[in-house]
N, C-alpha and C. Protein backbone atom coordinates (compact mmCIF):
# COMPACT_ATOMS: atom_id res chain seq x y z
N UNK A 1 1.67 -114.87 42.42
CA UNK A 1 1.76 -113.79 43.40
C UNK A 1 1.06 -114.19 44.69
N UNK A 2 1.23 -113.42 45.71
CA UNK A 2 0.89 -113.45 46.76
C UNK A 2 -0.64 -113.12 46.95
N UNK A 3 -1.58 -114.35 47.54
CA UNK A 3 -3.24 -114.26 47.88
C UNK A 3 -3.15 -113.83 49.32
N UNK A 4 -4.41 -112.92 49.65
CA UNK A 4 -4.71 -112.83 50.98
C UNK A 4 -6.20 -113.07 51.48
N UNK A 5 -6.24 -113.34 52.89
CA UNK A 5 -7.83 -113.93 53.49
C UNK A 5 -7.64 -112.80 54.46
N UNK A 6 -8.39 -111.89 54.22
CA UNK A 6 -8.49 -110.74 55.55
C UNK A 6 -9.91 -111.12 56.56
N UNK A 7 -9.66 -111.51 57.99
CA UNK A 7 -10.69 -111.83 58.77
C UNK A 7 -11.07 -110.94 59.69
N UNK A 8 -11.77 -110.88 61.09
CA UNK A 8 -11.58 -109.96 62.25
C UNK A 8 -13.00 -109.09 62.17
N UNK A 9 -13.17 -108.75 61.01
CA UNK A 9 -13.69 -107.79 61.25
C UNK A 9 -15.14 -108.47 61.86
N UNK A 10 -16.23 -106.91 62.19
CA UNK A 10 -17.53 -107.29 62.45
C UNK A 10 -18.16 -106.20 62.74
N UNK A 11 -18.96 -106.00 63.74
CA UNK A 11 -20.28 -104.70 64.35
C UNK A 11 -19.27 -104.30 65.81
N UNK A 12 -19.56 -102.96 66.06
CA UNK A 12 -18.61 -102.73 67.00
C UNK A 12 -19.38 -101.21 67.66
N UNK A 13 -19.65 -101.09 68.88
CA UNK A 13 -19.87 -99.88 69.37
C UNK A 13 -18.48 -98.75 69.33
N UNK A 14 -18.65 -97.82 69.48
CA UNK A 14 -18.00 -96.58 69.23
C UNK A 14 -16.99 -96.80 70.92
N UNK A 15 -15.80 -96.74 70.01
CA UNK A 15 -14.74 -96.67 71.73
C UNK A 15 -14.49 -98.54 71.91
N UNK A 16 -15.07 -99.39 71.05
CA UNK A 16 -14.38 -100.69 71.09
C UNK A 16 -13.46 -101.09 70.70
N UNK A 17 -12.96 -102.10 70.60
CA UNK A 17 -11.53 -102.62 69.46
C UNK A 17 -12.21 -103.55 69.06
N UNK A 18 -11.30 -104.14 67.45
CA UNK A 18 -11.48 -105.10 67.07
C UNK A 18 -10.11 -105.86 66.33
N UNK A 19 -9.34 -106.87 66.19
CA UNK A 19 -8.43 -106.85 66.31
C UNK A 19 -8.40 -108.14 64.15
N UNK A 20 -7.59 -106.80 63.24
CA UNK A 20 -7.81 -108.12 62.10
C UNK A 20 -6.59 -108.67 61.37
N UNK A 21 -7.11 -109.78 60.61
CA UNK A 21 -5.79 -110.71 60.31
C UNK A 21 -5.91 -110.48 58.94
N UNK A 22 -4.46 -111.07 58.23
CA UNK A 22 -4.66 -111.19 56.59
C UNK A 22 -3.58 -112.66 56.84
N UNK A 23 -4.10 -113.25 56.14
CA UNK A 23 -3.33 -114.46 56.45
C UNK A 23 -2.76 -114.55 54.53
N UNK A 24 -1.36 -114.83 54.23
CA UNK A 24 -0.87 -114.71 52.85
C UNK A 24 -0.22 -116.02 52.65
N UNK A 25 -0.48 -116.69 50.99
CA UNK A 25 -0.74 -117.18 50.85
C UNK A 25 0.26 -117.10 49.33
N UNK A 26 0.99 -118.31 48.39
CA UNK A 26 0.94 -118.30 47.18
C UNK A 26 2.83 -117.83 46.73
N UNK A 27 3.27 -116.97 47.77
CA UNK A 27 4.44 -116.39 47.45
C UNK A 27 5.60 -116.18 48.81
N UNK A 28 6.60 -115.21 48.88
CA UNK A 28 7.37 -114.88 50.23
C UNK A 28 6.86 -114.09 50.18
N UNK A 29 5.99 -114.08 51.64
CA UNK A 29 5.46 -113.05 52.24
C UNK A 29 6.44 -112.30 53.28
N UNK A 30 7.55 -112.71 53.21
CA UNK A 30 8.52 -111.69 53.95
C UNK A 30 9.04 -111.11 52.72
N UNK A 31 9.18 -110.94 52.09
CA UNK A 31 9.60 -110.57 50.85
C UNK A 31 8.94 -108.76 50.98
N UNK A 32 7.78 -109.09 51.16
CA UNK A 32 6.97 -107.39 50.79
C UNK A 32 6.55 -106.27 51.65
N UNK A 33 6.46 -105.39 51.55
CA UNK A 33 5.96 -104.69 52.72
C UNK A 33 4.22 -104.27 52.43
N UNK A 34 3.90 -104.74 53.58
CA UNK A 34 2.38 -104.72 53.82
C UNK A 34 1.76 -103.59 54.32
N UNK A 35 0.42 -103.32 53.62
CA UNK A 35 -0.50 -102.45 54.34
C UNK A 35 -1.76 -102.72 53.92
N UNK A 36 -2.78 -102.11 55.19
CA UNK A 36 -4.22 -102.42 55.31
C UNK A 36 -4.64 -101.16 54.21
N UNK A 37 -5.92 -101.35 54.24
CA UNK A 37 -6.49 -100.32 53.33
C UNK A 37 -8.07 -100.14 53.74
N UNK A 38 -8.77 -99.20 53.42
CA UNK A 38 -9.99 -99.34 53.68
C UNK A 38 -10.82 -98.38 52.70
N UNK A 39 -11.84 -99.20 52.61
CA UNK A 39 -12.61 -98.20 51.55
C UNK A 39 -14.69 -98.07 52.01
N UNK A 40 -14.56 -96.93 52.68
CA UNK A 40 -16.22 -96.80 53.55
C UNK A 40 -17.14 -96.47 51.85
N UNK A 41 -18.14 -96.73 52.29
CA UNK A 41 -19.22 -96.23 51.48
C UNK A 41 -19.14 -94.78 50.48
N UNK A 42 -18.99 -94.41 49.28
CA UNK A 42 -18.36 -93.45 48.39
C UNK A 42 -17.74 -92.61 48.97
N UNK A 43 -16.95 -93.39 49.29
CA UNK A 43 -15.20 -92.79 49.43
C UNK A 43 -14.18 -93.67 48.63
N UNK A 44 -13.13 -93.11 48.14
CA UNK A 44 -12.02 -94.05 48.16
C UNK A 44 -11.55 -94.38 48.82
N UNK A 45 -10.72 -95.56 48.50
CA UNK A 45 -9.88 -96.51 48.77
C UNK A 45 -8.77 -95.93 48.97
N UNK A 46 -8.39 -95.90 50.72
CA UNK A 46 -7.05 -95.19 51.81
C UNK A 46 -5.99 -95.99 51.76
N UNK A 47 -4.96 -95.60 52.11
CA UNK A 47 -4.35 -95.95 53.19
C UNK A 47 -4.24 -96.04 54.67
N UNK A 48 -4.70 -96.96 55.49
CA UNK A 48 -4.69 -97.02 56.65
C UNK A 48 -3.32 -97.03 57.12
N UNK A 49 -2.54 -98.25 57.11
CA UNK A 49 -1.26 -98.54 57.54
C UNK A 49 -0.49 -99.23 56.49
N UNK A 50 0.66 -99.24 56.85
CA UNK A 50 2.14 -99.77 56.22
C UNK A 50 3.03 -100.56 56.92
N UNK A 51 3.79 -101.44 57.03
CA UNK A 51 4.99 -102.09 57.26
C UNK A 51 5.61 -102.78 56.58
N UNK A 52 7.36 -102.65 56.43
CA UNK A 52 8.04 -103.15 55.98
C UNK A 52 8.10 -104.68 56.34
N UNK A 53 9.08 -104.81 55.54
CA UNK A 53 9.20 -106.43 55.76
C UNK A 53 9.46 -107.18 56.75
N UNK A 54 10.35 -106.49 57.20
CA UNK A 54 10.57 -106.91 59.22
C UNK A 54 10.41 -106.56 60.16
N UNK A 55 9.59 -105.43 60.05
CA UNK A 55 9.02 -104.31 60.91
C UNK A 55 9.39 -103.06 61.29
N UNK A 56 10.87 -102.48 60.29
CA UNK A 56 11.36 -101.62 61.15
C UNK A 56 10.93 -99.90 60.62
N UNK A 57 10.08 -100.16 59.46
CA UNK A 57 9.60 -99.10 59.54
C UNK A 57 7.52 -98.73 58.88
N UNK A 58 7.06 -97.93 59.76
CA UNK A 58 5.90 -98.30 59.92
C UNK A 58 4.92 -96.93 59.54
N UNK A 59 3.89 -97.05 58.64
CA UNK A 59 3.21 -95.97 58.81
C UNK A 59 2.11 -95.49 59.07
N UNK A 60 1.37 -94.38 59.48
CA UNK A 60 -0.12 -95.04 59.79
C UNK A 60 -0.66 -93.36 58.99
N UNK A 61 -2.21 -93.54 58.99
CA UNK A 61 -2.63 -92.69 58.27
C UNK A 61 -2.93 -91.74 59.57
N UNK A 62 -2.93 -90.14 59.36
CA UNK A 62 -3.03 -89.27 60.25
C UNK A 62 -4.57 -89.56 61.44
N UNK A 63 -5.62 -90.08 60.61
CA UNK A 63 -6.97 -90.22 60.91
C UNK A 63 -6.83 -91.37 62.29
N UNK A 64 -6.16 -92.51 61.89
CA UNK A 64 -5.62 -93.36 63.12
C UNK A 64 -4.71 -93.85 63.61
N UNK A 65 -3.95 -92.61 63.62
CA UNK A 65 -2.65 -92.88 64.81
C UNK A 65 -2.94 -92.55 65.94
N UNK A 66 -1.77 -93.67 66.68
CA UNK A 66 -2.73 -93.79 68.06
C UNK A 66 -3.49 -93.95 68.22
N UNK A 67 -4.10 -95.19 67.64
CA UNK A 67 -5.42 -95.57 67.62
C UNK A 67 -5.27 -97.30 67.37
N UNK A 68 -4.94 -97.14 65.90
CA UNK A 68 -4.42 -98.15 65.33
C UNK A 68 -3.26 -99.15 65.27
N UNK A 69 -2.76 -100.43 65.74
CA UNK A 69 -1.14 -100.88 65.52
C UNK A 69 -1.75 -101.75 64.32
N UNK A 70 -0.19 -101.74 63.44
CA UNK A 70 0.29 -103.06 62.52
C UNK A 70 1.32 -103.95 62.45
N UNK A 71 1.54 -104.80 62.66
CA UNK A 71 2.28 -105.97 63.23
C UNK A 71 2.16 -106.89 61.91
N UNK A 72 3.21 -107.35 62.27
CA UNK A 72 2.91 -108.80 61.34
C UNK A 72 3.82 -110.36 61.96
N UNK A 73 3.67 -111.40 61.42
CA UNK A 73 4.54 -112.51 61.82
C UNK A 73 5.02 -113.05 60.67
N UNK A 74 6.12 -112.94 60.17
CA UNK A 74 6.33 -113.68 58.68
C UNK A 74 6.51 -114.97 58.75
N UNK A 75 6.58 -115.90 60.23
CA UNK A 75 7.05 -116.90 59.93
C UNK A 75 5.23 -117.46 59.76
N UNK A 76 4.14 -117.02 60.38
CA UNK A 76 3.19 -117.06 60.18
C UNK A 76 2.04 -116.96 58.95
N UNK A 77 3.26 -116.00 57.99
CA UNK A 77 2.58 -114.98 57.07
C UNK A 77 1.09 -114.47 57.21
N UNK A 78 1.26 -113.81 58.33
CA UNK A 78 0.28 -112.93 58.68
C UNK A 78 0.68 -111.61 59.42
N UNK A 79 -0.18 -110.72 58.92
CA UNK A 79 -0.39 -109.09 59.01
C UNK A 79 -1.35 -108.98 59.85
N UNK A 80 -1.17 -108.10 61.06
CA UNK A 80 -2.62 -107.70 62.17
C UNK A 80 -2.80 -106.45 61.82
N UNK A 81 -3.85 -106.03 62.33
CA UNK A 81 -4.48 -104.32 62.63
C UNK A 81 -4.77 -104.92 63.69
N UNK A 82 -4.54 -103.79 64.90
CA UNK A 82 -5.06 -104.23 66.05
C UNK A 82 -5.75 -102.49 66.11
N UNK A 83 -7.01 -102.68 66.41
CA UNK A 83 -8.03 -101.35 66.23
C UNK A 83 -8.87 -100.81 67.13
N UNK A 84 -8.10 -99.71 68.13
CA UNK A 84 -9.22 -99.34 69.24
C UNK A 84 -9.65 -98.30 69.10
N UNK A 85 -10.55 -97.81 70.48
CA UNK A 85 -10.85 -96.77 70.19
C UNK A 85 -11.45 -96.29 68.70
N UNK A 86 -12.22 -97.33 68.58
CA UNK A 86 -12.99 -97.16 67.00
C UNK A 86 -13.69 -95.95 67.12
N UNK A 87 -14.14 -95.56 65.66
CA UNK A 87 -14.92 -94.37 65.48
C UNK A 87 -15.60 -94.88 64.27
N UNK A 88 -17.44 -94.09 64.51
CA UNK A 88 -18.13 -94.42 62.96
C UNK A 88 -17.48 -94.25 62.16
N UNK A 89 -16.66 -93.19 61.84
CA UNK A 89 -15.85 -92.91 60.54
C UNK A 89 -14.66 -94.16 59.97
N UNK A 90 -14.49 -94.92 61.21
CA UNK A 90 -13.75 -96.03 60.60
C UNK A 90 -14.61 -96.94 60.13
N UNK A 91 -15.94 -97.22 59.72
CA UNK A 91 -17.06 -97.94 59.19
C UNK A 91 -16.17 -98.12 57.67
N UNK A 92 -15.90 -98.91 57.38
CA UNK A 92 -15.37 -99.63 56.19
C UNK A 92 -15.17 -100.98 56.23
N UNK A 93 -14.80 -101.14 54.86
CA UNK A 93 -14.38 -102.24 54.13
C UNK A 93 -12.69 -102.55 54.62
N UNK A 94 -12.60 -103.54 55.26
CA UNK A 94 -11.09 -103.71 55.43
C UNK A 94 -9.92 -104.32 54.35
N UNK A 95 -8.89 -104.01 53.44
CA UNK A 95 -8.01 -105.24 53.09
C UNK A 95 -6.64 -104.75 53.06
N UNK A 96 -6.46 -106.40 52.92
CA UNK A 96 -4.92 -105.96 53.10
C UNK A 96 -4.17 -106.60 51.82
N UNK A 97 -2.84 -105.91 51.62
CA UNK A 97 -2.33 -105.94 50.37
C UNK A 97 -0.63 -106.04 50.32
N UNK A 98 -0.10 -106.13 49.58
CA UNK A 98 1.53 -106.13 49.55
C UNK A 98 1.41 -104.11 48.78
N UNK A 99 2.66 -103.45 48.90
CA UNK A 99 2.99 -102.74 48.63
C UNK A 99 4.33 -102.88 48.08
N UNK A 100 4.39 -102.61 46.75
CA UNK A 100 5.49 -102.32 46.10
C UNK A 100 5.76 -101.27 45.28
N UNK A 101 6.93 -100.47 45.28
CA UNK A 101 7.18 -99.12 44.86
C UNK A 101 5.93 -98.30 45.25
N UNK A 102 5.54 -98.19 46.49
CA UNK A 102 4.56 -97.46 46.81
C UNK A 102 3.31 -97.67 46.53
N UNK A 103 3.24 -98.65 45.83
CA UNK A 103 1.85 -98.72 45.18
C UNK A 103 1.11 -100.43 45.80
N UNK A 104 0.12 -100.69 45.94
CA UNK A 104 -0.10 -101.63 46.45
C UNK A 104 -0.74 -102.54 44.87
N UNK A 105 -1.25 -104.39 45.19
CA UNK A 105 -1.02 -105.02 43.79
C UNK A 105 -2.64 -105.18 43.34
N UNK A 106 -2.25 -105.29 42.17
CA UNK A 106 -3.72 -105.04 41.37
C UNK A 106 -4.58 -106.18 42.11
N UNK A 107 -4.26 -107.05 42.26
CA UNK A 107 -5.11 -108.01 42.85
C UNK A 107 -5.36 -108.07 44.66
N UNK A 108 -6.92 -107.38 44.89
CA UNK A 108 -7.30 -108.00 46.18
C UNK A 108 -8.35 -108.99 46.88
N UNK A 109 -7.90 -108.92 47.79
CA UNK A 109 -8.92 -110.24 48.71
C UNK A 109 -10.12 -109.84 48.64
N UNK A 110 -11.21 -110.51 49.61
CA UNK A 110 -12.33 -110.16 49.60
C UNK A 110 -12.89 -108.86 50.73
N UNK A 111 -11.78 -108.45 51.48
CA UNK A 111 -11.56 -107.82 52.46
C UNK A 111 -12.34 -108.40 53.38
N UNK A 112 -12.54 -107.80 54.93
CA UNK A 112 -13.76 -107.95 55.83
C UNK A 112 -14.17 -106.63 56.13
N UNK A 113 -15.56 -106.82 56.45
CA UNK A 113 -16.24 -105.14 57.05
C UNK A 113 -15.81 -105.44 58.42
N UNK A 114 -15.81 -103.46 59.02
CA UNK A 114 -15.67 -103.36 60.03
C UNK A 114 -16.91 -102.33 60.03
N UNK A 115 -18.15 -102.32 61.24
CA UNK A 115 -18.94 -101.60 61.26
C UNK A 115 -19.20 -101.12 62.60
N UNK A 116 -18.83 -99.71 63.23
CA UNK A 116 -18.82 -99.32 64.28
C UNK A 116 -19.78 -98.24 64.20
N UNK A 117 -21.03 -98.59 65.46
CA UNK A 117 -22.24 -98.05 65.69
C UNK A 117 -21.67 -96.97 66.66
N UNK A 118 -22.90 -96.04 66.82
CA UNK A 118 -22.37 -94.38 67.23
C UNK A 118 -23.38 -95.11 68.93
């Protein structure tokens, strides 16, 4: 199956961007449709965003739309978040994952933190 290396992230004042990658690895990564995920300090594990396999359909979670884009390059096999206008509440754990039948795969990366100061 398909491995991922999620990078980008880091420390970020409130109202910055930070822009992150998942680079995939192991399988066709055009094959799946991708989404980020994030999981802050005892909370579960969200959905941030979604995209299909070639981009044509896309979803984002109510909390950061318009806020958030997801892109990807398959010839690259890589997935972006591009992330502005941060907020503390986006203080999480970043990763990214394949989605199939709605559900994303038992196996993830190591994610990266994203930590945005007030």
């Amino acid at each position: 199956q398909v491995q991922f290396v999620e990078s980008g992230g880091g420390l970020v004042q409130a109202g910055g961007s930070l822009r992150l990658s998942c680079v995939a690895s192991g399988s066709t990564f055009s094959s799946y449709t991708m989404g980020w995920f994030r999981q802050a300090p005892g909370k579960q594990r969200e959905l941030v965003a979604r995209i299909s396999r070639f981009g044509f359909t896309i979803y984002y979670a109510d909390s950061v739309q318009g806020r958030f884009t997801i892109s990807r390059d398959n010839a690259q096999k890589t997935v972006y978040l591009q992330m502005n206008s941060l907020k503390p509440e986006d203080t999480a754990v970043y990763y990214c994952n394949t989605v199939i039948a709605g559900l994303p795969n038992d196996f993830w990366g190591q994610g990266t933190q994203v930590t945005v100061s007030s």
